[in-house]
N, C-alpha and C. Protein backbone atom coordinates (compact mmCIF):
# COMPACT_ATOMS: atom_id res chain seq x y z
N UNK A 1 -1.31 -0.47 8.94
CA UNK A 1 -1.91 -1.17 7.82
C UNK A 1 -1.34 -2.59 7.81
N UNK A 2 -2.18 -3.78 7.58
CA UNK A 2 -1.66 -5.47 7.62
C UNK A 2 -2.20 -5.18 6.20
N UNK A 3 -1.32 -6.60 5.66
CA UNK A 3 -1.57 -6.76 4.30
C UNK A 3 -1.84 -8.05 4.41
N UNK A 4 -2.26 -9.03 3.37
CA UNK A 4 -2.78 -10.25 3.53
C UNK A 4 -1.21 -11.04 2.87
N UNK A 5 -0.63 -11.80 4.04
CA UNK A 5 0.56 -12.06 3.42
C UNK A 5 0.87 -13.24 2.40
N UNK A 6 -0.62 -13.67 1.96
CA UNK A 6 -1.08 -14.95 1.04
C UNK A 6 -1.33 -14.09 -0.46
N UNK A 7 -1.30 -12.87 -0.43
CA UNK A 7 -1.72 -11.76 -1.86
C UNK A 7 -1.24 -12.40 -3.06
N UNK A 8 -1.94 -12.42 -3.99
CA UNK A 8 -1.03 -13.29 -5.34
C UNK A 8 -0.29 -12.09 -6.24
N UNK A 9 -0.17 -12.45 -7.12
CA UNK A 9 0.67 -11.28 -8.23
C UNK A 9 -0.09 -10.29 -8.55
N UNK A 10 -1.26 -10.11 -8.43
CA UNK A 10 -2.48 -8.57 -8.84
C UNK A 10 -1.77 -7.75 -7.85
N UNK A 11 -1.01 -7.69 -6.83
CA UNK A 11 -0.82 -6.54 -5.97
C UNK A 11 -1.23 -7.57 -4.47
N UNK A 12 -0.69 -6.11 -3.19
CA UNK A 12 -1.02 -6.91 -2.20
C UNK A 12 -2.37 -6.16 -1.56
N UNK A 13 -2.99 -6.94 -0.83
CA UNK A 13 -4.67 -7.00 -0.94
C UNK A 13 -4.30 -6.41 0.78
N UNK A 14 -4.95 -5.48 1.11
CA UNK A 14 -5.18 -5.00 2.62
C UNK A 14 -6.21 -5.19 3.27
N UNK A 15 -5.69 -5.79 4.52
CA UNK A 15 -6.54 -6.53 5.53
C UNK A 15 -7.40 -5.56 6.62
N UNK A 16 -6.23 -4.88 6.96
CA UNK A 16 -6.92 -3.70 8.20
C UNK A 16 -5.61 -2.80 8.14
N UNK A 17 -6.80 -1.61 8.33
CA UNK A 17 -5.90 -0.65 8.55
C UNK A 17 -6.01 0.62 9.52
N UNK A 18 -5.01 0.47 10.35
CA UNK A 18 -5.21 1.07 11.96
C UNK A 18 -6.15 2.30 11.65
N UNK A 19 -6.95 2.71 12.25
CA UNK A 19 -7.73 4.35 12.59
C UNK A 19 -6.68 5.38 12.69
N UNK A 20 -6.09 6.30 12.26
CA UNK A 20 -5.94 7.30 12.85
C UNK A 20 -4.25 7.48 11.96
N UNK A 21 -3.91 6.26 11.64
CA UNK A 21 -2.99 5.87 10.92
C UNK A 21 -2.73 6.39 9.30
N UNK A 22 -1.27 6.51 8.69
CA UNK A 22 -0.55 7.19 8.02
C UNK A 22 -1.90 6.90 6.62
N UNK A 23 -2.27 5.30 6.59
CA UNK A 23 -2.91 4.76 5.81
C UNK A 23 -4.05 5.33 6.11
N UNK A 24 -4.63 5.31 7.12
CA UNK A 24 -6.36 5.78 6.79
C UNK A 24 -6.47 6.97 6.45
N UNK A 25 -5.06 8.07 6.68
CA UNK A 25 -5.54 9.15 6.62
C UNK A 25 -5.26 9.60 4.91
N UNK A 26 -4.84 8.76 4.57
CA UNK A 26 -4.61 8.65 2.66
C UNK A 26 -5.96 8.26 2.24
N UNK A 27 -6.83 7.55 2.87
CA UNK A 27 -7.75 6.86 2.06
C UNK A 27 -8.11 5.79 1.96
N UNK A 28 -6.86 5.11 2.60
CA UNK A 28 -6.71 3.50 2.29
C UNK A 28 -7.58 2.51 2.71
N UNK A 29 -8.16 1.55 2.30
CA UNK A 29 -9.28 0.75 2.99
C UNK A 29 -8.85 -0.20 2.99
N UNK A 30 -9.49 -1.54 4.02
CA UNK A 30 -9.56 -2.75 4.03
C UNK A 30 -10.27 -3.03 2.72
N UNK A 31 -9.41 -3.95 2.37
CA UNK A 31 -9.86 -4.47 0.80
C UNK A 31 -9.55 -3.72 -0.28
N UNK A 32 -8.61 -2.81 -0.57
CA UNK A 32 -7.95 -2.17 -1.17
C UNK A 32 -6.47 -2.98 -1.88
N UNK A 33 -6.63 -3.39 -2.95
CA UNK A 33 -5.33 -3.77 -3.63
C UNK A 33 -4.41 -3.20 -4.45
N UNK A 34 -2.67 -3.06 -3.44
CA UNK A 34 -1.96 -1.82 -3.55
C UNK A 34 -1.30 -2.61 -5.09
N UNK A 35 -1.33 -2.25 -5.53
CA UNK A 35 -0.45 -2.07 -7.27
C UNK A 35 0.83 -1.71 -7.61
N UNK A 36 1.05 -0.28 -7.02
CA UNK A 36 2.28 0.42 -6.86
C UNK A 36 2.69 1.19 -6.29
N UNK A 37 3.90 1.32 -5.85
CA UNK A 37 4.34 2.30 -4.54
C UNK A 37 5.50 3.21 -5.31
N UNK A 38 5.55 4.58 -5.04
CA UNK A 38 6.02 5.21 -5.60
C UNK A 38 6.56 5.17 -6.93
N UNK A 39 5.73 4.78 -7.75
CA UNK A 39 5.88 4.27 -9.08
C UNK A 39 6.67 3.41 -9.72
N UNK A 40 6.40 2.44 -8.42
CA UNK A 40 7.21 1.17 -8.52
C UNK A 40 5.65 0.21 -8.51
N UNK A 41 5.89 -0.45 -9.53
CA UNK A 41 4.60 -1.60 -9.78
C UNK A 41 4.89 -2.88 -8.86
N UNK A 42 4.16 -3.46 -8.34
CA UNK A 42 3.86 -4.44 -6.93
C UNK A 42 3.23 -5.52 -7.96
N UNK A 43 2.73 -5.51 -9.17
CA UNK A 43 1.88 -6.55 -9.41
C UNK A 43 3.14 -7.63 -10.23
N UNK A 44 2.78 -8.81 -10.23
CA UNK A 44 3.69 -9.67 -10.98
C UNK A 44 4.76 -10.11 -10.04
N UNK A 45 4.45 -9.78 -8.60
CA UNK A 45 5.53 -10.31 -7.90
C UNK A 45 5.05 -11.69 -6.92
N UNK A 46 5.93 -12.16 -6.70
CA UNK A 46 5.92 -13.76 -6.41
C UNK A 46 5.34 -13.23 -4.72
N UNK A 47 5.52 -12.37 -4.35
CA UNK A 47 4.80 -11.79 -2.27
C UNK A 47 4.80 -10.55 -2.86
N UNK A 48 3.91 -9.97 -2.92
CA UNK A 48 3.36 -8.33 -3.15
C UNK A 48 3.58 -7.76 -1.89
N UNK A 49 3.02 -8.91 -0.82
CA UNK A 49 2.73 -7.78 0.71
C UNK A 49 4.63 -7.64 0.90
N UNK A 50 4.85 -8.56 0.90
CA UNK A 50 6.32 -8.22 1.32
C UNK A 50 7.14 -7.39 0.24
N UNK A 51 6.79 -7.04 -0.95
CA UNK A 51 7.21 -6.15 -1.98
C UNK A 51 6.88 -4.61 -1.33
N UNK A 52 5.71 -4.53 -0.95
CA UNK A 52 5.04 -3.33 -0.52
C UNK A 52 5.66 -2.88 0.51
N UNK A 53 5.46 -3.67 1.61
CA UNK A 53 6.80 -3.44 2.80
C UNK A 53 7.76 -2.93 2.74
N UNK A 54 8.44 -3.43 2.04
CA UNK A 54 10.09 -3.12 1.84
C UNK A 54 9.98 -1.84 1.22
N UNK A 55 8.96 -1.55 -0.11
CA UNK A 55 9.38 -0.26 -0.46
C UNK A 55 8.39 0.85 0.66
N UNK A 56 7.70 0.77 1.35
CA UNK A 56 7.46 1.44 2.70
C UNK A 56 8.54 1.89 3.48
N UNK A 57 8.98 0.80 4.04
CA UNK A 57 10.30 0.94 4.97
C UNK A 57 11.11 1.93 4.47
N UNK A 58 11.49 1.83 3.11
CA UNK A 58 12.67 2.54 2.23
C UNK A 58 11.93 4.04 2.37
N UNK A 59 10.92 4.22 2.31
CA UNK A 59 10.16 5.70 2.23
C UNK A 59 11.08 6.42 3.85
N UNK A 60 11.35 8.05 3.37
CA UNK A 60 11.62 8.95 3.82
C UNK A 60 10.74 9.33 4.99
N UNK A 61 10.75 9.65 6.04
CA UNK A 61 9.36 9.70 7.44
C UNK A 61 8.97 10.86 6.75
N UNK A 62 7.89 11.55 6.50
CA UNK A 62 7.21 12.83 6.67
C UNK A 62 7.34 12.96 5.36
N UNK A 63 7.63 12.79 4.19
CA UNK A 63 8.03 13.20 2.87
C UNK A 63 6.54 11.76 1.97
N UNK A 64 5.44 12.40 1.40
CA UNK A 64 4.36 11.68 1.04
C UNK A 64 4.58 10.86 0.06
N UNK A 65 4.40 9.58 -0.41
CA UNK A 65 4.82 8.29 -1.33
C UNK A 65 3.05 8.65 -2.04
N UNK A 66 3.60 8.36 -3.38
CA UNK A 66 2.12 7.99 -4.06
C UNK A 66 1.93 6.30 -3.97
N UNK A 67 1.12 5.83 -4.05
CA UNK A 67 0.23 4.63 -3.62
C UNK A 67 -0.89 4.12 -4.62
N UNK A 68 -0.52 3.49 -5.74
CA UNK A 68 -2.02 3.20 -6.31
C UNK A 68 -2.32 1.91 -5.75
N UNK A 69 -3.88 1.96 -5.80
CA UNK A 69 -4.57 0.64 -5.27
C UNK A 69 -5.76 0.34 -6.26
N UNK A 70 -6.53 -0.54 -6.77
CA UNK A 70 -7.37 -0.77 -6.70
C UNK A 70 -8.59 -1.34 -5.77
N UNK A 71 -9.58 -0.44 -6.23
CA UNK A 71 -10.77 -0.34 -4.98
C UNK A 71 -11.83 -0.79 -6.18
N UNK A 72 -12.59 -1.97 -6.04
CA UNK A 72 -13.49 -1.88 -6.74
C UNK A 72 -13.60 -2.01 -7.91
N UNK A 73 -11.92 -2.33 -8.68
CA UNK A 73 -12.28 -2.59 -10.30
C UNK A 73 -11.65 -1.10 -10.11
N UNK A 74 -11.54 -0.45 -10.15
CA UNK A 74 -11.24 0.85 -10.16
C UNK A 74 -9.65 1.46 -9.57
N UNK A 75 -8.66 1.87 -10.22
CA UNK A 75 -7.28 2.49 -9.90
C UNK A 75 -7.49 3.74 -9.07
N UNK A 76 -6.63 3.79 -8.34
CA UNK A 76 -6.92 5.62 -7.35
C UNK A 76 -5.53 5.40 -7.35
N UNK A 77 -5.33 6.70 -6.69
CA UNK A 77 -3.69 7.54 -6.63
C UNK A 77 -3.83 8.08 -5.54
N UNK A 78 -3.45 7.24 -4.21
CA UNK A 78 -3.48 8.11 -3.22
C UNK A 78 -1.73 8.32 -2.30
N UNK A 79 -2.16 9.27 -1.31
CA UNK A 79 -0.73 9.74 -1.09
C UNK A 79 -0.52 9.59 0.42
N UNK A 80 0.40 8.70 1.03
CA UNK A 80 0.38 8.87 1.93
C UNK A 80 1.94 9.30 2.96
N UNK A 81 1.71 9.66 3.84
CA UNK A 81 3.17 10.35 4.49
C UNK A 81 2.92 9.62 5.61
N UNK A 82 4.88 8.45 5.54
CA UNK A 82 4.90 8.01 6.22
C UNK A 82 5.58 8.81 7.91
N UNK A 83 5.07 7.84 8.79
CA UNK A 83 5.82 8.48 10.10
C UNK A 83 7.40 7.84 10.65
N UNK A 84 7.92 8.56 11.22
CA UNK A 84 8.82 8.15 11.41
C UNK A 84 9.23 7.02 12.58
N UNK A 85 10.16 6.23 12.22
CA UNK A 85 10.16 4.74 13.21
C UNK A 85 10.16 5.28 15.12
């Protein structure tokens, strides 16, 4: 998953996201703006994509993170399990 590393404070806005990957298989789309990561809120921050990152990295391999994004005007709750480095 790339994030758009220009994202303003709404969250960070996703650019592409690999096929086959931890992200697509959650749901996640290009053009999807992530909000919060494990119920940690992303919006109001000065770099979202690099907010989002970091709490990625920090995620456990194989153990699933909740993920809200907005799609559309619309909040979802999706879950994704990261892989390990």
């Amino acid at each position: 998953m790339q994030l758009d590393p220009e994202s303003g404070t709404e969250g960070a806005l996703v650019t592409h996201v690999s096929p086959g990957g931890p992200a697509a298989s959650a749901g996640i789309r290009s053009g999807d703006v992530i909000v919060a990561v494990a119920g940690a809120s992303m919006t109001g921050k000065a770099n979202a994509a690099r907010e989002v990152t970091g709490a990625l990295r920090k995620a456990v391999p194989d153990k699933p993170v909740k993920i809200r994004v907005v799609r559309g005007g619309k909040a979802q709750e999706l879950s994704v399990v990261p892989r390990p480095f």
